[in-house]
Protein backbone atom coordinates (compact mmCIF):
# COMPACT_ATOMS: atom_id res chain seq x y z
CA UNK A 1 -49.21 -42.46 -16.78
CA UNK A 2 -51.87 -40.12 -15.60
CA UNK A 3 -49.47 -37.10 -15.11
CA UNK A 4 -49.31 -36.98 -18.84
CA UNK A 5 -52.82 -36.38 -19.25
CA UNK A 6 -54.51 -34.70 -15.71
CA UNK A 7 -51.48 -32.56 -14.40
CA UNK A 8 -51.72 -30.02 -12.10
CA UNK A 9 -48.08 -28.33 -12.93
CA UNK A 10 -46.71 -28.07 -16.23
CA UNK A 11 -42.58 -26.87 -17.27
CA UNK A 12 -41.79 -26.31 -20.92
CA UNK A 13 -38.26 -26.45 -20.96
CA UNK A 14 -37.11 -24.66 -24.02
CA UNK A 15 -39.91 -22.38 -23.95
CA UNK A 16 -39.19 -19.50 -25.98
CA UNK A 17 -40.10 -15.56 -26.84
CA UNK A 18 -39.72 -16.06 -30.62
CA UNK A 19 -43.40 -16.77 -31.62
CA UNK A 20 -41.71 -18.83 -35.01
CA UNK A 21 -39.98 -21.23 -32.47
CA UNK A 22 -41.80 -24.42 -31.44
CA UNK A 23 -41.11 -23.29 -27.51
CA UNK A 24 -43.39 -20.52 -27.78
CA UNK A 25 -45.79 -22.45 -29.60
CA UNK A 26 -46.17 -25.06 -27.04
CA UNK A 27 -45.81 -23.06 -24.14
CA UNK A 28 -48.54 -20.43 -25.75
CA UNK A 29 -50.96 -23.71 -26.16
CA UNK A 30 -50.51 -23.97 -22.45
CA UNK A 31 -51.61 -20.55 -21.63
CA UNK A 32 -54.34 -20.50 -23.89
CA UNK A 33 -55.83 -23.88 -22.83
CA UNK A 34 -55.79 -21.60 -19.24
CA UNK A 35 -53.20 -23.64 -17.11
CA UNK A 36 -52.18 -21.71 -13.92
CA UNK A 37 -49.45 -23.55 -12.34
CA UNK A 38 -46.67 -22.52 -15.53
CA UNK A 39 -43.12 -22.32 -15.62
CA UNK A 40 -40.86 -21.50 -18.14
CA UNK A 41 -37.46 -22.61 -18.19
CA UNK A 42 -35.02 -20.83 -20.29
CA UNK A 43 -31.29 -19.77 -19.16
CA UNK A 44 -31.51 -16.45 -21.25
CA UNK A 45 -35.05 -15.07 -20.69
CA UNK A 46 -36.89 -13.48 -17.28
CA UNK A 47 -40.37 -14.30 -18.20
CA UNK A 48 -42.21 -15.22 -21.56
CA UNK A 49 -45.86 -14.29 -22.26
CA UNK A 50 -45.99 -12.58 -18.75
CA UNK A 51 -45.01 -15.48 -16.82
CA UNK A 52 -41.65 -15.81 -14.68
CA UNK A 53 -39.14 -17.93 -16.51
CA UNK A 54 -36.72 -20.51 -14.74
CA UNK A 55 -32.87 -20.70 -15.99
CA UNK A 56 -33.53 -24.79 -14.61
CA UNK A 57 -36.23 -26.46 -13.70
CA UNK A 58 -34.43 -27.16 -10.26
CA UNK A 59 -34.92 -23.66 -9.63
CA UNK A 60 -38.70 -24.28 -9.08
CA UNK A 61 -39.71 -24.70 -5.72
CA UNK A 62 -43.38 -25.84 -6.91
CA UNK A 63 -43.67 -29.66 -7.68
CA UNK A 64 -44.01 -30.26 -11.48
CA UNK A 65 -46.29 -33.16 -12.93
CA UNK A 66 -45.33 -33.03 -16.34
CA UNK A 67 -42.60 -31.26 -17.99
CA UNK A 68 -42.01 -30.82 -22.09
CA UNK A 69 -38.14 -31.18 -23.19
CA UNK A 70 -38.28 -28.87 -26.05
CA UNK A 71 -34.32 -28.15 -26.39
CA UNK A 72 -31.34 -29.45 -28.91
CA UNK A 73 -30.32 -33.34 -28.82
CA UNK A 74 -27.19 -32.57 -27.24
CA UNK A 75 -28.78 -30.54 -24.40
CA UNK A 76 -31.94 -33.01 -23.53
CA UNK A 77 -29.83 -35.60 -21.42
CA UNK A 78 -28.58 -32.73 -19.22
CA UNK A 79 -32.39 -31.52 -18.87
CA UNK A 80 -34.08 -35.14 -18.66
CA UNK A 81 -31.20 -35.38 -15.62
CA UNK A 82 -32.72 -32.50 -14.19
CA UNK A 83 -36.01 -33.49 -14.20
CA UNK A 84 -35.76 -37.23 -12.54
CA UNK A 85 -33.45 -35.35 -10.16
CA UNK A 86 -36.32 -33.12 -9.27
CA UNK A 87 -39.02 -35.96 -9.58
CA UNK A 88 -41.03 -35.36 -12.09
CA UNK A 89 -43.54 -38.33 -13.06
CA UNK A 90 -44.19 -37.60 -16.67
CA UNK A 91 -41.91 -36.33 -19.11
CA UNK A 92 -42.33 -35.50 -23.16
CA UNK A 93 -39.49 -35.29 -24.96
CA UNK A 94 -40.34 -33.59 -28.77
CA UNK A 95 -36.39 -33.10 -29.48
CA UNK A 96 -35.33 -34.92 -32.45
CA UNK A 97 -32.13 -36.30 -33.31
CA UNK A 98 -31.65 -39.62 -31.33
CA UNK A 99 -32.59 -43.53 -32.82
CA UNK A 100 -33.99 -42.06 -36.09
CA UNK A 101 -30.52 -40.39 -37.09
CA UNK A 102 -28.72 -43.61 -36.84
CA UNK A 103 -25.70 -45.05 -34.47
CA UNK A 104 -25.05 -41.74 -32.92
CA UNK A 105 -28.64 -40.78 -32.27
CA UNK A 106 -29.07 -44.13 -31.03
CA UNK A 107 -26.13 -44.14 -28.51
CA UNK A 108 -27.72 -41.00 -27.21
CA UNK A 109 -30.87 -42.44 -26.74
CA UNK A 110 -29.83 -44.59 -25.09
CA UNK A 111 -28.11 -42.50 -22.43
CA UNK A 112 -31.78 -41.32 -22.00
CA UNK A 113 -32.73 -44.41 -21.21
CA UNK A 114 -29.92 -44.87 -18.37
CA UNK A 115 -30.87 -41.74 -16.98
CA UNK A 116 -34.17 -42.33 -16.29
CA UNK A 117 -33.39 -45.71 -14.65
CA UNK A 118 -32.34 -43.96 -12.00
CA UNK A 119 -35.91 -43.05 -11.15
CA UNK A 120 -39.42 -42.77 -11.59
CA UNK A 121 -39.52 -40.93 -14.41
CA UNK A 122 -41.83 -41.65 -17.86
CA UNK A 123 -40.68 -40.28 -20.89
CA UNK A 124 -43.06 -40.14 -24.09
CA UNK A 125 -41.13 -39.36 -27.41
CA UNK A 126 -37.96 -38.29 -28.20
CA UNK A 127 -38.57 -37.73 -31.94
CA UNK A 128 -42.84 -37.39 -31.30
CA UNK A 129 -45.51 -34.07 -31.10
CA UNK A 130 -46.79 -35.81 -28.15
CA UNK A 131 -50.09 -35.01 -26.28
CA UNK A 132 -53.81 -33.30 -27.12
CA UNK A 133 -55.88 -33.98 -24.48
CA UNK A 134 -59.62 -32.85 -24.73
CA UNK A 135 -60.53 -33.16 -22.08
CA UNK A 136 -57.57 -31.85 -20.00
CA UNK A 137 -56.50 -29.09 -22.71
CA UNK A 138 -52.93 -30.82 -22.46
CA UNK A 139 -51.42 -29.65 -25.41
CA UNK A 140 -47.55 -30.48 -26.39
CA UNK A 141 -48.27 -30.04 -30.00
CA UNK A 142 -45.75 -27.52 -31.80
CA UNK A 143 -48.55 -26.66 -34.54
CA UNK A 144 -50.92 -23.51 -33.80
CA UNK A 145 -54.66 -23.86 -33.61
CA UNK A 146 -54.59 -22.41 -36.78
CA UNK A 147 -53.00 -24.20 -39.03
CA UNK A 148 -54.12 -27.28 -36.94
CA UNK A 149 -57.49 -27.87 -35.65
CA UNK A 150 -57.77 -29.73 -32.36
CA UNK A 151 -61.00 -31.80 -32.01
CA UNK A 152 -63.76 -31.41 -29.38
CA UNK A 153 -64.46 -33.87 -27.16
CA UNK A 154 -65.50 -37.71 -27.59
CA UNK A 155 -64.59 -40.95 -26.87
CA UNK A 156 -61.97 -41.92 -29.53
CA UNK A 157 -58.30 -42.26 -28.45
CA UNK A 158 -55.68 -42.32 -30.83
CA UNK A 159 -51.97 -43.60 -31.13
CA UNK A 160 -49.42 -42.77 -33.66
CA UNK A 161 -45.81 -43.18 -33.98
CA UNK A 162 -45.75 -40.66 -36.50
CA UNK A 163 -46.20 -36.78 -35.58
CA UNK A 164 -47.09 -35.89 -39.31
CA UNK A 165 -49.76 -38.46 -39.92
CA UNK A 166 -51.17 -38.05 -36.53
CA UNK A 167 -51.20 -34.14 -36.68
CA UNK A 168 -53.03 -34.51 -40.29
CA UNK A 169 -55.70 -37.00 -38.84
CA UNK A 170 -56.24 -34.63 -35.90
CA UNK A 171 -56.81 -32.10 -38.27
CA UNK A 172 -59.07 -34.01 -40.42
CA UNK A 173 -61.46 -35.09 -37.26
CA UNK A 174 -61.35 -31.64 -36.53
CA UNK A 175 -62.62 -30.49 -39.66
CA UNK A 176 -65.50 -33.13 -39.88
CA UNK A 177 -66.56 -32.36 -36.06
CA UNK A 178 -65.61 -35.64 -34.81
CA UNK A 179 -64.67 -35.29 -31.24
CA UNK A 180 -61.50 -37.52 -29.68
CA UNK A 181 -60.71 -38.20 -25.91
CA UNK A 182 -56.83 -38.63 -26.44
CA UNK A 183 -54.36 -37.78 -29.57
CA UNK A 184 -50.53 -39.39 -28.31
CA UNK A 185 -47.27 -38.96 -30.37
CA UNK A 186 -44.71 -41.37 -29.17
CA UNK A 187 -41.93 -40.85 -31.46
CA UNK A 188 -39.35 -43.23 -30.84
CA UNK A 189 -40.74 -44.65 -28.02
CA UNK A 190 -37.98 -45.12 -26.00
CA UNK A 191 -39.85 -45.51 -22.61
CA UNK A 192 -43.41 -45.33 -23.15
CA UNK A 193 -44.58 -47.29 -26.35
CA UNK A 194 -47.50 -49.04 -27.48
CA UNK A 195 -48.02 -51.70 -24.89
CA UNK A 196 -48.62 -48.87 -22.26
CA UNK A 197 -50.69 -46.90 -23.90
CA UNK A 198 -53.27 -49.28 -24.86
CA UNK A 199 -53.10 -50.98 -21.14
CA UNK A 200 -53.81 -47.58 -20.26
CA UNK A 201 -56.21 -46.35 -22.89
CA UNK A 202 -58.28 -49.88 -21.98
CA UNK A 203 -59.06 -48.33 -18.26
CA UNK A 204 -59.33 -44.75 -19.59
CA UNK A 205 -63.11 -43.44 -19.11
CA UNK A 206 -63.50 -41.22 -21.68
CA UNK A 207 -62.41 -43.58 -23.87
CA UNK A 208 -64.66 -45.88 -26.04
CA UNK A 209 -62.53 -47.02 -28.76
CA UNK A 210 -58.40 -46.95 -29.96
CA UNK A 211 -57.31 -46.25 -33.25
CA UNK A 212 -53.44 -47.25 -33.94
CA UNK A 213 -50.69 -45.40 -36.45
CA UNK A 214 -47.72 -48.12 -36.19
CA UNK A 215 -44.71 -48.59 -38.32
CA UNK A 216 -43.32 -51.12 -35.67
CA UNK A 217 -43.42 -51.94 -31.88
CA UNK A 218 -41.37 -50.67 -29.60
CA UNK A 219 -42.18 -52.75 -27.49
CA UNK A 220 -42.14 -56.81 -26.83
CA UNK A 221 -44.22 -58.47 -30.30
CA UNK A 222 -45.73 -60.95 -27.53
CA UNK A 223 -46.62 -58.44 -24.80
CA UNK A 224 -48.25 -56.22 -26.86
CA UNK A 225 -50.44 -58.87 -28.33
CA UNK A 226 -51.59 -59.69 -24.83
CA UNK A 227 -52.47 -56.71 -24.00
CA UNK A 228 -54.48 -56.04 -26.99
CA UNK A 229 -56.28 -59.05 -26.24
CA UNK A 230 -57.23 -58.70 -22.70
CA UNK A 231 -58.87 -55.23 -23.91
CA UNK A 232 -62.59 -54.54 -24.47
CA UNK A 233 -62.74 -52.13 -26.46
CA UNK A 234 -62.21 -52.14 -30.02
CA UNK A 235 -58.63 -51.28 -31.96
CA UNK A 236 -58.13 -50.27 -35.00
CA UNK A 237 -54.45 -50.22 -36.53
CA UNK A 238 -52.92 -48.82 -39.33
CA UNK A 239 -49.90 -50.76 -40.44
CA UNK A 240 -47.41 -48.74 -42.29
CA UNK A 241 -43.88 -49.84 -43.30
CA UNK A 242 -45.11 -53.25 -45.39
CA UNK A 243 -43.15 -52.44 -48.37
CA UNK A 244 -39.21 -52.87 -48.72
CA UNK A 245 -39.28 -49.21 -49.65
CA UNK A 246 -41.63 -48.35 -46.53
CA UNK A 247 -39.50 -50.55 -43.85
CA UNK A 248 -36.53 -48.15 -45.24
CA UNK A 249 -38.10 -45.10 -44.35
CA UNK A 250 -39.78 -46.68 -41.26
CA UNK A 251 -36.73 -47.03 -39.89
CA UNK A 252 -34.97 -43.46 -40.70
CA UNK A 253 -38.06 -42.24 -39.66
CA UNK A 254 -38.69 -43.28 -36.21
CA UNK A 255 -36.06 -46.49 -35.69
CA UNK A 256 -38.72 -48.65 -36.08
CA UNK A 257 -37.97 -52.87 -37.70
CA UNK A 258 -41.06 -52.68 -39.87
CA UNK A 259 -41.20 -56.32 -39.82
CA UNK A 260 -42.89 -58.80 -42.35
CA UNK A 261 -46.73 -57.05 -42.79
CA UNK A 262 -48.14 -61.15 -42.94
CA UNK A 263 -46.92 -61.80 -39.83
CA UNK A 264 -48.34 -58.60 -38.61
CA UNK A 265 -51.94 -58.96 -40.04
CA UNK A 266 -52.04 -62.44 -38.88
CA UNK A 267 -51.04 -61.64 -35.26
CA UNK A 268 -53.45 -58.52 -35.52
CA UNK A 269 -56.69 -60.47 -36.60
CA UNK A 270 -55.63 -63.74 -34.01
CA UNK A 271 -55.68 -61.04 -31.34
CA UNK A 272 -58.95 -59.30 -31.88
CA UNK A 273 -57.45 -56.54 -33.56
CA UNK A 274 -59.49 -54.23 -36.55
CA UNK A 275 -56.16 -53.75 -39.58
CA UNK A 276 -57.30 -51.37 -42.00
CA UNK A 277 -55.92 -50.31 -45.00
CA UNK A 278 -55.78 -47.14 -45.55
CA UNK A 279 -56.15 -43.91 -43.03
CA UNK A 280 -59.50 -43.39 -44.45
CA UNK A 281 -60.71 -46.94 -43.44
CA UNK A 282 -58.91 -45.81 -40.29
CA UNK A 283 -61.82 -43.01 -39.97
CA UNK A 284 -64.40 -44.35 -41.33
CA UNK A 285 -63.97 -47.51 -38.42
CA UNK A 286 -63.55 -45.01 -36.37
CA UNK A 287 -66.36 -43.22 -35.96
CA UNK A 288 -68.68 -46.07 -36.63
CA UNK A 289 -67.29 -47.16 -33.39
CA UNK A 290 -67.93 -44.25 -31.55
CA UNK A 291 -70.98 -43.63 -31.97
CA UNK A 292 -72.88 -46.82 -33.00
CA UNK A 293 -74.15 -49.92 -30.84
CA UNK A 294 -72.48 -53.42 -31.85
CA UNK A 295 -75.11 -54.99 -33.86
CA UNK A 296 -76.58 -58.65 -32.40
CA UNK A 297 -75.92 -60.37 -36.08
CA UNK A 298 -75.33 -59.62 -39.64
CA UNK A 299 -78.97 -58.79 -41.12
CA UNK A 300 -78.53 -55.64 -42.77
CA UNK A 301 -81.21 -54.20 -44.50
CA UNK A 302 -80.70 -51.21 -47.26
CA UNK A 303 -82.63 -48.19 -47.53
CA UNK A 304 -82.57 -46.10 -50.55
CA UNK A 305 -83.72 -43.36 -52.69
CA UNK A 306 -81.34 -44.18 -55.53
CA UNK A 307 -81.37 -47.65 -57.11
CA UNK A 308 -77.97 -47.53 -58.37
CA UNK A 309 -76.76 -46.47 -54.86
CA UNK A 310 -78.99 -49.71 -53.48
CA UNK A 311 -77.10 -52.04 -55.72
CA UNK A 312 -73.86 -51.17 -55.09
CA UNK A 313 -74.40 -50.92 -51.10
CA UNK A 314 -75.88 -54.97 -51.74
CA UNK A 315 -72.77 -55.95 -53.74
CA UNK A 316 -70.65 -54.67 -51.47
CA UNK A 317 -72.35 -56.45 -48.43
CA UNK A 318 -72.55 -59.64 -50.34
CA UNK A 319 -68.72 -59.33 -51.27
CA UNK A 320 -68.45 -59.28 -47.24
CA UNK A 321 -71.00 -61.94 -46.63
CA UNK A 322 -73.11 -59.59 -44.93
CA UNK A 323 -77.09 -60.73 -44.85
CA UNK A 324 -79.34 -59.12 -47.05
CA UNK A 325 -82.88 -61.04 -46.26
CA UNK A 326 -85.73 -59.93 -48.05
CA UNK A 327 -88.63 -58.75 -45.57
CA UNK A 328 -91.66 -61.13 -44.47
CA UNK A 329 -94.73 -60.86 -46.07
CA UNK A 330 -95.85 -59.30 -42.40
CA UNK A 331 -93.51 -57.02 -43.08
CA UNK A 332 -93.80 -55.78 -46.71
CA UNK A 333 -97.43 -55.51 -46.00
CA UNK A 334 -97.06 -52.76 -43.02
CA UNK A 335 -94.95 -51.09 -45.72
CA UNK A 336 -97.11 -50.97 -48.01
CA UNK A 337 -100.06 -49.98 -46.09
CA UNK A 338 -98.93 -46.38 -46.04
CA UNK A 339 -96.63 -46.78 -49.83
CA UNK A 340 -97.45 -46.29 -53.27
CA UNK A 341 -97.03 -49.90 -55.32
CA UNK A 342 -94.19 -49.41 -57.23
CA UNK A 343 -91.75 -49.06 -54.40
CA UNK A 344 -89.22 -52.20 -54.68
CA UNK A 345 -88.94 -53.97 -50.92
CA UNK A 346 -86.79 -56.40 -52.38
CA UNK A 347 -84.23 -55.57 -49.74
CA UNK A 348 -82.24 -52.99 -50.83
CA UNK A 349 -85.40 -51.33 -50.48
CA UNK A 350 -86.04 -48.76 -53.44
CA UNK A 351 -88.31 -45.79 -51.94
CA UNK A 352 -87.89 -44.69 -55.49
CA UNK A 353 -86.46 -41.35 -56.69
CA UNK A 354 -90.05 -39.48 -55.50
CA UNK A 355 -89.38 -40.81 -52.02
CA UNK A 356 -90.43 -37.99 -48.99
CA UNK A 357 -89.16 -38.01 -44.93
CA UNK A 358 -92.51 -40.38 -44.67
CA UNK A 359 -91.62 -43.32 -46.17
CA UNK A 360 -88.17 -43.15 -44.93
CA UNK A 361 -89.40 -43.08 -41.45
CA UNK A 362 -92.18 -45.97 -42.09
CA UNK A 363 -89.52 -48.08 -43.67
CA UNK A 364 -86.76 -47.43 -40.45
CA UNK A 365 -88.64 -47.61 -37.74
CA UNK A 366 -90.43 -50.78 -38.94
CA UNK A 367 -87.51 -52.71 -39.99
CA UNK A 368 -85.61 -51.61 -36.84
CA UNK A 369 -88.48 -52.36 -34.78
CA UNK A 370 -88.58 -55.63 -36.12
CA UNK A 371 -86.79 -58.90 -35.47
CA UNK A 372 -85.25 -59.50 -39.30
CA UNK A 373 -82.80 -57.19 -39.41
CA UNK A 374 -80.23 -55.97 -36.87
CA UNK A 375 -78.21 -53.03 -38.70
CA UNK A 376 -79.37 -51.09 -41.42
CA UNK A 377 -77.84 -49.29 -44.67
CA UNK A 378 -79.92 -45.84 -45.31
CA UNK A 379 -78.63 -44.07 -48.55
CA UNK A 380 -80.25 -40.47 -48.66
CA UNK A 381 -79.84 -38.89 -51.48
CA UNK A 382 -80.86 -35.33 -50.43
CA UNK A 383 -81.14 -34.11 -54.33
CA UNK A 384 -84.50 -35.45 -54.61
CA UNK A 385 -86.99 -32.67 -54.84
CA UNK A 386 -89.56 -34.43 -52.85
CA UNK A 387 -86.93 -35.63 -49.62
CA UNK A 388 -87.20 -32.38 -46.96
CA UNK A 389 -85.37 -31.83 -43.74
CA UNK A 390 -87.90 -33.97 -41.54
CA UNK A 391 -85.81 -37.49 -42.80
CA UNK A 392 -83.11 -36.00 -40.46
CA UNK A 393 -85.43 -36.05 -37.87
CA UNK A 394 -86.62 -39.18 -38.31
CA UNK A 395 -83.04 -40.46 -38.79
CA UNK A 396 -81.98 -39.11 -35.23
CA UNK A 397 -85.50 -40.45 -33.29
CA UNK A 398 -84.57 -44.26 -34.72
CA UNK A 399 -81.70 -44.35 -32.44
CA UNK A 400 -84.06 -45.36 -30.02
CA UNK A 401 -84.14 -49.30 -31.54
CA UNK A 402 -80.34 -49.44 -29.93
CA UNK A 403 -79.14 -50.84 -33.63
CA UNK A 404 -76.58 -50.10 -35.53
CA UNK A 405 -78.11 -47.11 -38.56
CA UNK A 406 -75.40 -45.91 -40.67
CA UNK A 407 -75.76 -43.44 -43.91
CA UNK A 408 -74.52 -43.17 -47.31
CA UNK A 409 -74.90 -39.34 -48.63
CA UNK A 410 -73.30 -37.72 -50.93
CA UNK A 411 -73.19 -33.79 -52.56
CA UNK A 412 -72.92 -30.50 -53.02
CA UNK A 413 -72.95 -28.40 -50.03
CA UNK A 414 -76.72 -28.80 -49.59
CA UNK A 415 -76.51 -32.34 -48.94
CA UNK A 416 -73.50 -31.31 -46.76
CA UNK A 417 -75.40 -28.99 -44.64
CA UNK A 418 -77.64 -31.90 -44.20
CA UNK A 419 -75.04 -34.40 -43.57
CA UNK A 420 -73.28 -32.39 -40.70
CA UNK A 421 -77.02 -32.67 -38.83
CA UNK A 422 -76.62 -36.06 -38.82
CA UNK A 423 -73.12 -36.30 -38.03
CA UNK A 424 -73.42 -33.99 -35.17
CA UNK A 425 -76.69 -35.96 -33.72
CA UNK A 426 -74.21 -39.21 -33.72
CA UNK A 427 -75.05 -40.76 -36.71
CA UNK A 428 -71.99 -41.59 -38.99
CA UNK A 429 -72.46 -40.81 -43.10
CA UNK A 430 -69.88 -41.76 -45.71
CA UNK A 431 -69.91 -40.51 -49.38
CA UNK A 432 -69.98 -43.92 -50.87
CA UNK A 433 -72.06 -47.43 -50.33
CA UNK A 434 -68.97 -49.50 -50.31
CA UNK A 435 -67.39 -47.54 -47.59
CA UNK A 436 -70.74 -47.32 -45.50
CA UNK A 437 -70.79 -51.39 -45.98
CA UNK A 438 -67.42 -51.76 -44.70
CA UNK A 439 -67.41 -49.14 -42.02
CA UNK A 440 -70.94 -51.43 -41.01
CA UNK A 441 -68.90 -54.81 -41.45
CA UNK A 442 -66.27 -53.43 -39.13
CA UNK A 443 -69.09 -53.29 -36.03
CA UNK A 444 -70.70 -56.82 -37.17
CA UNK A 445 -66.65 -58.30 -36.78
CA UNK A 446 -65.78 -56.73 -33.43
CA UNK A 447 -69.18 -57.75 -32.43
CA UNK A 448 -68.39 -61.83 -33.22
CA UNK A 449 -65.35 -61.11 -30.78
């Protein structure tokens, strides 16, 4: 499995000259990421972007560590016999045209599947985008950098069996700064499916939690559940396919037996699996996870400028039975040592709409500090005249208590400025309470695990 993500020699067969054709796109990813040990392999060209081409890939002498079977459906079991003839550990196959199309597709697939039986070959895909490392620069994608961003690095690994919504969610991270260890596109999943990756993803280093696209395993039901179970770290899935309609196209789409979505939400919460949604629970999870501390318990205190904004953030938390205690009398009085009266520490706590970076730093650190709460809500609404830049400041030094702080902001492109400070200091902020809550609930659940 490591060939696919650290390898020293990389073959695009199918690269191409034509800068439209998904060859040249791949292959050009390679030679920008700066890869040295290249090769080509094309029957009609002598070298593309410089770089010797190959009419086989038994013509290279070199070993290869990974190769990327970019050719027609008809022509990959000819190459994929090539390659296990020539050893290579770790193969992707993007060609579509196999289990998706139906009984033919699937009778070819399955002559895939005989062929690399005869060795040591791994194949992710057919049917899949397949790889973005970070990290490594492995890039099988067929989309440019320009019309799709790739994300810097960080510690969330994702999983999709769907190129389109994985490529769009790599795009999105990319756009919000979020930073990802490991983006894979499995496609079909003929060899390599879920089970795999997330035994591997559970050892990986750079990886600190697993987010899940899955219309239906590929694998054994009971197997994968295991391994989910056995791992650490948290994972976050995204069941598609739980309509009649959406098992339909799950199944033209990547051959995938949606299955009943009960029986899949039930196995997913027995087995310490996070099922959201929506793909923007999906994020929102996400980067909670990857950059927050599991919380110790379920006292959440809330933080606001905005009083509407407070209530909503407590309705939501109540709706989860999330704690809201109101602060000790200790407590409210260090508040109000240094706040004017009329300041509501009710819990949400209402700095009021003339609140500065003071008050929001007296009210963090001391509720942080202190043993009542273990997570806290902070809503900053950065359109109050009297709230300067310091509160981000202040924000980023709390870190420091080790507990959970996640913010609610919302605006124009001031408060976005503002918000992308945060964001890039580690500190998660969603445009609504609710989804702050949940995102916050999320951590308090995987911490109970």
């Amino acid at each position: 499995m490591q060939a696919f993500f650290t390898p020293r020699s990389v073959a695009v067969i199918g690269a191409s000259r034509e800068p439209s054709k998904l060859g040249n796109i791949i292959f050009s990813n390679f030679v920008a990421s700066g890869f040295k040990k290249l090769y080509p392999i094309n029957p009609n060209a002598d070298e593309i972007l410089g770089i010797k081409c190959y009419k086989s890939i038994l013509e290279v002498k070199e070993r290869v560590d990974l190769a990327i079977i970019v050719v027609p459906a008809k022509i990959v079991p000819q190459v994929l016999e090539e390659c296990v003839k020539k050893k290579v550990p770790s193969t992707v196959i993007i060609s579509s045209g196999f289990s998706e199309t139906g009984e033919e597709g699937a009778k070819l697939e399955q002559q895939l599947r005989q062929i690399i039986a005869k060795g040591n070959t791994r194949v992710i895909g057919p049917n899949c985008i397949g790889i973005y490392d970070a990290y490594s620069q492995v890039d099988t994608l067929f989309l440019s950098r320009e019309r799709c961003g790739r994300p810097k690095k960080g510690n969330i690994s994702f999983i999709s069996q769907s190129g389109a919504v994985g490529s769009t969610i790599l795009d999105v991270l990319y756009s919000k700064g979020i930073g990802i260890s490991k983006f894979i596109s499995y496609g079909n999943g003929m060899d390599v499916n879920e089970t795999d990756l997330i035994e591997f993803l559970a050892k990986d280093k750079t990886t600190r939690v697993i987010i899940a696209y899955l219309e239906g395993l590929k694998s054994d039901g009971r197997k994968f559940l295991q391994a989910a179970k056995k791992v650490k770290k948290p994972i976050i899935v995204l069941k598609a396919g739980k309509s009649e309609k959406g098992c339909k196209a799950a199944s033209s789409h990547t051959g995938s037996l949606a299955g009943s979505s009960r029986i899949y939400s039930a196995a997913f919460k027995q087995f310490g699996m996070i099922e959201v949604e929506n793909w923007e629970e999906l994020l929102d999870y996400a980067l909670a996870f990857s950059t927050q501390p599991l919380p110790k318990g379920n006292r959440v205190v809330i933080i606001t400028d905005g009083g509407g904004f407070g209530v909503l953030a407590a309705d939501e938390a109540e709706r989860l039975d999330l704690t809201i205690p109101e602060p000790s009398q200790n407590l409210k009085k260090k508040l109000l040592a240094s706040m004017p009266s009329y300041v509501s520490l009710q819990n949400p706590i209402d700095l009021s709409g003339d609140a500065d970076a003071e008050r929001y730093d007296l009210a963090l650190r001391e509720c942080l500090a202190s043993k009542e709460y273990d997570a806290a809500i902070l809503i900053t609404l950065f359109q109050v005249p009297t709230l300067d830049d310091r509160v981000i400041d202040y924000v980023i030094r709390a870190k420091k208590f080790n507990k959970p702080i996640i913010v609610c902001s919302v605006g124009s492109s001031f408060s976005e400025e503002r918000n992308k400070k945060l964001m890039e200091a580690g500190i998660p902020v969603y445009p609504t309470p609710e989804r702050a809550v949940k995102a916050l609930n999320a951590l308090i659940r995987f911490s109970k695990k």
